[in-house]
N, C-alpha and C. Protein backbone atom coordinates (compact mmCIF):
# COMPACT_ATOMS: atom_id res chain seq x y z
N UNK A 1 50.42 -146.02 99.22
CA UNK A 1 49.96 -147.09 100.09
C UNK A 1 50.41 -146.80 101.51
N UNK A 2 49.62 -147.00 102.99
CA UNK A 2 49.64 -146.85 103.36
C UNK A 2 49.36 -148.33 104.57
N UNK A 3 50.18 -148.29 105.97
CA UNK A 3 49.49 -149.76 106.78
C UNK A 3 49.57 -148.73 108.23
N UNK A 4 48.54 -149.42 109.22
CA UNK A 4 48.20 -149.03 110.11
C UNK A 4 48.99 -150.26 110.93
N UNK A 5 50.13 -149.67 112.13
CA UNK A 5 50.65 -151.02 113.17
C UNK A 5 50.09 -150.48 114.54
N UNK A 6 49.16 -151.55 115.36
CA UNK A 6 49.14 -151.61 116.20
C UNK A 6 49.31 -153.05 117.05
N UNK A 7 49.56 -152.85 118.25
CA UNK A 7 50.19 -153.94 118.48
C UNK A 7 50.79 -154.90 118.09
N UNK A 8 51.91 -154.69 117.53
CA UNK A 8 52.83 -155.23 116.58
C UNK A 8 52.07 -156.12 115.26
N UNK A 9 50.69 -155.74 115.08
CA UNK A 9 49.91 -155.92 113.49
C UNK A 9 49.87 -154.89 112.61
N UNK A 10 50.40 -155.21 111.61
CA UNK A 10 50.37 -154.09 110.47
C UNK A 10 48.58 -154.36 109.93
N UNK A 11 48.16 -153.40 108.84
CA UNK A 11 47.24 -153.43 108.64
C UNK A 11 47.10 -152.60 107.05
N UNK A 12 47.14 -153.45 106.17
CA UNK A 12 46.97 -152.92 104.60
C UNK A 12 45.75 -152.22 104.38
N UNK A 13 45.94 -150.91 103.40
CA UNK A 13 45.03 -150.09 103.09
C UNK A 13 43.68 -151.54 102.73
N UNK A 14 44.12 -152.35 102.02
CA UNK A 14 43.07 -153.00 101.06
C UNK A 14 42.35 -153.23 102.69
N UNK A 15 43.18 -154.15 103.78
CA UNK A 15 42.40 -154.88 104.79
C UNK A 15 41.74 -153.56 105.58
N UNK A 16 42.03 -152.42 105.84
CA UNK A 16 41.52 -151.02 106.03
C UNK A 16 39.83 -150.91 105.43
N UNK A 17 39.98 -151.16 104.18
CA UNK A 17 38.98 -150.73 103.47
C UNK A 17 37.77 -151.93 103.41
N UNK A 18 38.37 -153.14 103.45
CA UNK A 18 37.13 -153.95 104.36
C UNK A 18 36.64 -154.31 105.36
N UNK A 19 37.62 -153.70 106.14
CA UNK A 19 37.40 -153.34 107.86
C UNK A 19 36.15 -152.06 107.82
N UNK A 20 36.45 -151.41 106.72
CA UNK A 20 35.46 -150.06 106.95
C UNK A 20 34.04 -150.26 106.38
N UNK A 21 34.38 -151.51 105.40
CA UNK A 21 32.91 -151.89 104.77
C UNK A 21 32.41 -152.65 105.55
N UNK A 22 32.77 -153.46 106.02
CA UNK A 22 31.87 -154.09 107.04
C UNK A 22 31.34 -153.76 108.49
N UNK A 23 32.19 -152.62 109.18
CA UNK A 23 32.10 -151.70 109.76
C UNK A 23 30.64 -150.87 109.66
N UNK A 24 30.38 -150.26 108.44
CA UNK A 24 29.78 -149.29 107.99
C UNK A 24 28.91 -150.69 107.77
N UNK A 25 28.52 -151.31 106.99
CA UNK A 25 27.19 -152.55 106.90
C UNK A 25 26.66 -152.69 108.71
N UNK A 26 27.50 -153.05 109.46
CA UNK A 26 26.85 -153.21 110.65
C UNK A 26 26.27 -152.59 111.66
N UNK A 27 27.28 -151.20 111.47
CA UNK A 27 26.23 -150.13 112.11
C UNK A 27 25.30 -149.78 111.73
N UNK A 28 24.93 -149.42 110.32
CA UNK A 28 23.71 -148.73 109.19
C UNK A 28 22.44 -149.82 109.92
N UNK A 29 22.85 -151.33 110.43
CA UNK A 29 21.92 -152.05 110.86
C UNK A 29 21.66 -151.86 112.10
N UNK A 30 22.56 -151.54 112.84
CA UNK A 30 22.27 -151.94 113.92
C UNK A 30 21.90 -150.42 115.33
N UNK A 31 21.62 -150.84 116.32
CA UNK A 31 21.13 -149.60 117.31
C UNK A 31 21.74 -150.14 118.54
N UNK A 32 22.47 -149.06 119.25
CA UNK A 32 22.88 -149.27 120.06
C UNK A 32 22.04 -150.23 121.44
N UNK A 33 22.30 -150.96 121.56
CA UNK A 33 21.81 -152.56 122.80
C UNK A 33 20.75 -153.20 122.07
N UNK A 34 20.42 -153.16 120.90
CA UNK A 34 19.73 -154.15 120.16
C UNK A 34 20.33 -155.00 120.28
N UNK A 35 19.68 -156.55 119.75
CA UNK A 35 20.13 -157.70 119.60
C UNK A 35 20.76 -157.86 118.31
N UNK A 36 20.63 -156.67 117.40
CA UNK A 36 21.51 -156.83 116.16
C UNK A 36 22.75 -155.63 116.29
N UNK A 37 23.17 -155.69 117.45
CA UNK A 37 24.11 -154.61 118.19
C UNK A 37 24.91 -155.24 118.78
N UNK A 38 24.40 -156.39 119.79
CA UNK A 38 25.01 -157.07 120.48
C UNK A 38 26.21 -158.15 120.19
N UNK A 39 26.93 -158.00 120.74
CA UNK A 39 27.98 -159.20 120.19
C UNK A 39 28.60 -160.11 121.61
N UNK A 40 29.08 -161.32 121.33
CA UNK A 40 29.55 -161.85 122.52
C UNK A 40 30.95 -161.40 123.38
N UNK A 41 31.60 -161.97 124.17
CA UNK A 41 33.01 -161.32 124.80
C UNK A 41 34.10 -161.45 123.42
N UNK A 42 33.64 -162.68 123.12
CA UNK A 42 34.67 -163.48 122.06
C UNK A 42 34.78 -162.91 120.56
N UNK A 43 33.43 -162.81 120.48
CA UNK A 43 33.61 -162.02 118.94
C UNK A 43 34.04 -160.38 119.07
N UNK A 44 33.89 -159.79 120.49
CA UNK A 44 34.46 -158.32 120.23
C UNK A 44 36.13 -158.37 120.01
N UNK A 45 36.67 -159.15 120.97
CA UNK A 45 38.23 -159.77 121.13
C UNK A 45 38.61 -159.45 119.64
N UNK A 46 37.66 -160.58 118.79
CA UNK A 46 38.25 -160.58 117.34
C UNK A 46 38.05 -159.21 116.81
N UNK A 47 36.42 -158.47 117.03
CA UNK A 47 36.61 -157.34 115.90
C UNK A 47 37.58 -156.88 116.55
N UNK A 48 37.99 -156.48 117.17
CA UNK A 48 38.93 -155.57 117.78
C UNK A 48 40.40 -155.45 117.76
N UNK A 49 40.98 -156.80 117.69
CA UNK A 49 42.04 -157.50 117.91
C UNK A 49 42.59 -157.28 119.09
N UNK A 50 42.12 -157.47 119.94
CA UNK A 50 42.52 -157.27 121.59
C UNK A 50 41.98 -158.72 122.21
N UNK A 51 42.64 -159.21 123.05
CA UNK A 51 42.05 -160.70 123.94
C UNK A 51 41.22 -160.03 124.76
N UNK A 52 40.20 -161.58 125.29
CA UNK A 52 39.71 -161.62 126.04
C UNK A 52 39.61 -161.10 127.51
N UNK A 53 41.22 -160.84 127.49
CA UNK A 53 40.87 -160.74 128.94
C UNK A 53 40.86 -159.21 128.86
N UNK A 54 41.40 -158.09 127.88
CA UNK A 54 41.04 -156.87 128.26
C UNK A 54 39.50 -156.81 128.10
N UNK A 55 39.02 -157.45 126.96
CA UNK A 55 37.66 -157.34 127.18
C UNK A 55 36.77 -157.43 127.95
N UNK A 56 36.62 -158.38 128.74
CA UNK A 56 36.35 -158.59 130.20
C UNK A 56 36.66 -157.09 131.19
N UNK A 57 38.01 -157.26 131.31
CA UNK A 57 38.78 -155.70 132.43
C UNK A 57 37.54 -154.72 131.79
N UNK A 58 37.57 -154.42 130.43
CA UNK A 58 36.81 -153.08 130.27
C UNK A 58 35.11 -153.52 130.55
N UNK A 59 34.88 -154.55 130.71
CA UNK A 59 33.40 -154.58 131.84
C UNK A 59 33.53 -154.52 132.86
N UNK A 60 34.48 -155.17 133.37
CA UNK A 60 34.79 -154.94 134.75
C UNK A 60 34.64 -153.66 135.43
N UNK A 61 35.48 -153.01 134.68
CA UNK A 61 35.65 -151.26 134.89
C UNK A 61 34.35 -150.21 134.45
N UNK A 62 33.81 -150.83 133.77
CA UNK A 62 32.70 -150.07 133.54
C UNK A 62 32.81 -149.16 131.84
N UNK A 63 34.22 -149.83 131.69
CA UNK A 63 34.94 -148.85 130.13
C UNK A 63 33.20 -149.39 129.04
N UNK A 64 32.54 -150.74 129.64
CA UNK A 64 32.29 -151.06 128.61
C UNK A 64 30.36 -151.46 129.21
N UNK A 65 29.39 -151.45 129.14
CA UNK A 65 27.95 -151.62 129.29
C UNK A 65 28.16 -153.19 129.23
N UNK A 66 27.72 -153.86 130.14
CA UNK A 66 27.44 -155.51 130.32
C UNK A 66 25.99 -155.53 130.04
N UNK A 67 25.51 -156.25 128.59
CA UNK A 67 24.12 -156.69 128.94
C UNK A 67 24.07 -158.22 129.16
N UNK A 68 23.30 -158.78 130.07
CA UNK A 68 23.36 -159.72 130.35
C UNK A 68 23.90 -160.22 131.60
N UNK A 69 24.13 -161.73 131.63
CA UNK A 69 25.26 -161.95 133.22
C UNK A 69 25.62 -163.39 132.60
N UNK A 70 27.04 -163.97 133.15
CA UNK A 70 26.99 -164.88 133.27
C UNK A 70 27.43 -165.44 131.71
N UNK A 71 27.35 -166.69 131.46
CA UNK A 71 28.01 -167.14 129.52
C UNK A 71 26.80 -166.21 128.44
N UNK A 72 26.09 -165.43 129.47
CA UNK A 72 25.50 -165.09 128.18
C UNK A 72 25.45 -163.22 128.18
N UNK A 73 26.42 -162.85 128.21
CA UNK A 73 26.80 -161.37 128.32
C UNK A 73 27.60 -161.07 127.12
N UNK A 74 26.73 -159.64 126.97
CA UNK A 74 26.86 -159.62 125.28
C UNK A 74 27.48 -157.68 125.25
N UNK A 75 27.98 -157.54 124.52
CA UNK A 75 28.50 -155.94 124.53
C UNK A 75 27.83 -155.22 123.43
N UNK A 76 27.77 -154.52 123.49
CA UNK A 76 27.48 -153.16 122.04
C UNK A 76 28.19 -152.93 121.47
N UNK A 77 28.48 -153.39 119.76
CA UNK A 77 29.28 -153.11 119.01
C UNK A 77 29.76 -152.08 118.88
N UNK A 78 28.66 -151.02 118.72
CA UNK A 78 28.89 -149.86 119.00
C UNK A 78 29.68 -148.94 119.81
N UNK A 79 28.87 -149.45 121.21
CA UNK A 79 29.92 -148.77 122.12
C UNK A 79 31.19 -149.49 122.21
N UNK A 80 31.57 -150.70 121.87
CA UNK A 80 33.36 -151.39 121.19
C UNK A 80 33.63 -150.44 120.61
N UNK A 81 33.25 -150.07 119.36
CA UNK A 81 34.21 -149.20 118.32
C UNK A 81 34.38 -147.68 118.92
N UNK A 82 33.11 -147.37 119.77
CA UNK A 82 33.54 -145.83 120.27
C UNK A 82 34.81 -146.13 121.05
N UNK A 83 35.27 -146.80 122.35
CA UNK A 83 35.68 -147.01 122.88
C UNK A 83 37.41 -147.32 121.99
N UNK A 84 37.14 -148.13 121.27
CA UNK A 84 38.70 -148.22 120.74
C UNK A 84 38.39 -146.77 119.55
N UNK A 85 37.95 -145.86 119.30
CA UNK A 85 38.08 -144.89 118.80
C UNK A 85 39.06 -143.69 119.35
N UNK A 86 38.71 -143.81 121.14
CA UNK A 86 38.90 -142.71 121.55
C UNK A 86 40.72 -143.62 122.22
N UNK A 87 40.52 -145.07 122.39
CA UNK A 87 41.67 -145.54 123.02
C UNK A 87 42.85 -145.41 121.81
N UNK A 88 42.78 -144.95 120.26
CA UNK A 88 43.27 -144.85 119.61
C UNK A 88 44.54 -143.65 119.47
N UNK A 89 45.70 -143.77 119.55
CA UNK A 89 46.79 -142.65 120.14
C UNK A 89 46.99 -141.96 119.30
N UNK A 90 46.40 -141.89 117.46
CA UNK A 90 46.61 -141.37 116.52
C UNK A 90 45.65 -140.74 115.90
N UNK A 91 45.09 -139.60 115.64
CA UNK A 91 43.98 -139.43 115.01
C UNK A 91 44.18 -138.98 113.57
N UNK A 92 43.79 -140.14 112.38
CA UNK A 92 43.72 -139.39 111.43
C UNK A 92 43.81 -137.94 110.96
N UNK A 93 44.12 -137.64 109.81
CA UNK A 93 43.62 -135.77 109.53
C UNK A 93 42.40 -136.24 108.55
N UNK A 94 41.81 -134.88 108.50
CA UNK A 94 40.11 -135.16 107.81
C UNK A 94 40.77 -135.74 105.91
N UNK A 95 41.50 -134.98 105.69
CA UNK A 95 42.06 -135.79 104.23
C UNK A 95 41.96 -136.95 103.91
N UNK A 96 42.46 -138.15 105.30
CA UNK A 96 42.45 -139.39 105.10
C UNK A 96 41.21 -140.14 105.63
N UNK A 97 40.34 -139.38 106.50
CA UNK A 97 39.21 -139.87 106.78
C UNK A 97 38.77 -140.10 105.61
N UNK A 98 38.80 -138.61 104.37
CA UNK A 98 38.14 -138.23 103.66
C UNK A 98 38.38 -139.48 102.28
N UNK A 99 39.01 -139.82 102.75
CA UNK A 99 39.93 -140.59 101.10
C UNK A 99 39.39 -141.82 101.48
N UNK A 100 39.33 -142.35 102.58
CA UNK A 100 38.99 -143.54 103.01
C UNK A 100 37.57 -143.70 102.93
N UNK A 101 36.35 -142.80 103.57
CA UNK A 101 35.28 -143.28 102.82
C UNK A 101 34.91 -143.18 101.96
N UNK A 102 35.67 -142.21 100.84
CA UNK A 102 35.13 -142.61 99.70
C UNK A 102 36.00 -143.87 99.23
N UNK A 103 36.69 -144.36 99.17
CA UNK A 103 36.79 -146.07 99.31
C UNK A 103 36.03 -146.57 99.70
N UNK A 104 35.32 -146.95 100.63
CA UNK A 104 34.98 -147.36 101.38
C UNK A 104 33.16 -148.03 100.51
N UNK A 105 33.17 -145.78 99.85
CA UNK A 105 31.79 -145.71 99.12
C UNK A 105 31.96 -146.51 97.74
N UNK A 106 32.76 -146.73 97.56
CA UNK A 106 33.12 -147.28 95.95
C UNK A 106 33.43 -145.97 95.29
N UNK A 107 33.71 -144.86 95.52
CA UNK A 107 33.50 -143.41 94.85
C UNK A 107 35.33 -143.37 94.43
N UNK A 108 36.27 -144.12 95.08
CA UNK A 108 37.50 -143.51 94.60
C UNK A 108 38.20 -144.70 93.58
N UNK A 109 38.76 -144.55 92.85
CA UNK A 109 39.59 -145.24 91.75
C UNK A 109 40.72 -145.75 92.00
């Protein structure tokens, strides 16, 4: 067993592995700046677990594509998860990538 801590949140393989299923459900749907792509300031905060206000800073800065203006500005899920991909200080090895989607696939025991 294994937990992922960032910002002082731990993170259980189990909560890992439905982070990755639902993860993997939303991209398979979605295209980058579609409206089934798009998410609000508030709901990236949550996927992410980061507040609002970095979320915001990284439009501000350009870290992040603004569609929209105003209460109705919406981000790319997508480009969220690239973005905390690369802001990530640890990179897996391919073993545990490897172990994880097949969890993920239902393929491991």
């Amino acid at each position: 067993m294994f937990s992922i801590v960032r910002a002082g949140k731990s993170m259980t393989e189990a909560q890992m592995e439905n982070l990755i299923r639902r993860v993997l459900r939303e991209e398979l749907a979605a295209t980058p700046g579609t409206s089934g792509d798009l998410i609000t300031v508030t709901q990236a905060a949550a996927l992410v677990s980061y507040g609002v206000t970095s979320i915001r800073r990284w439009l501000s800065d350009g870290t992040l594509k603004r569609y929209g203006e105003g209460r109705s500005v919406r981000i790319s899920r997508r480009q969220l998860l690239d973005v905390m991909a690369r802001e990530s200080s640890t990179t897996p090895t391919d073993a545990e990538i490897e172990r994880l989607a097949e969890k993920a696939l239902g393929r491991a025991g």
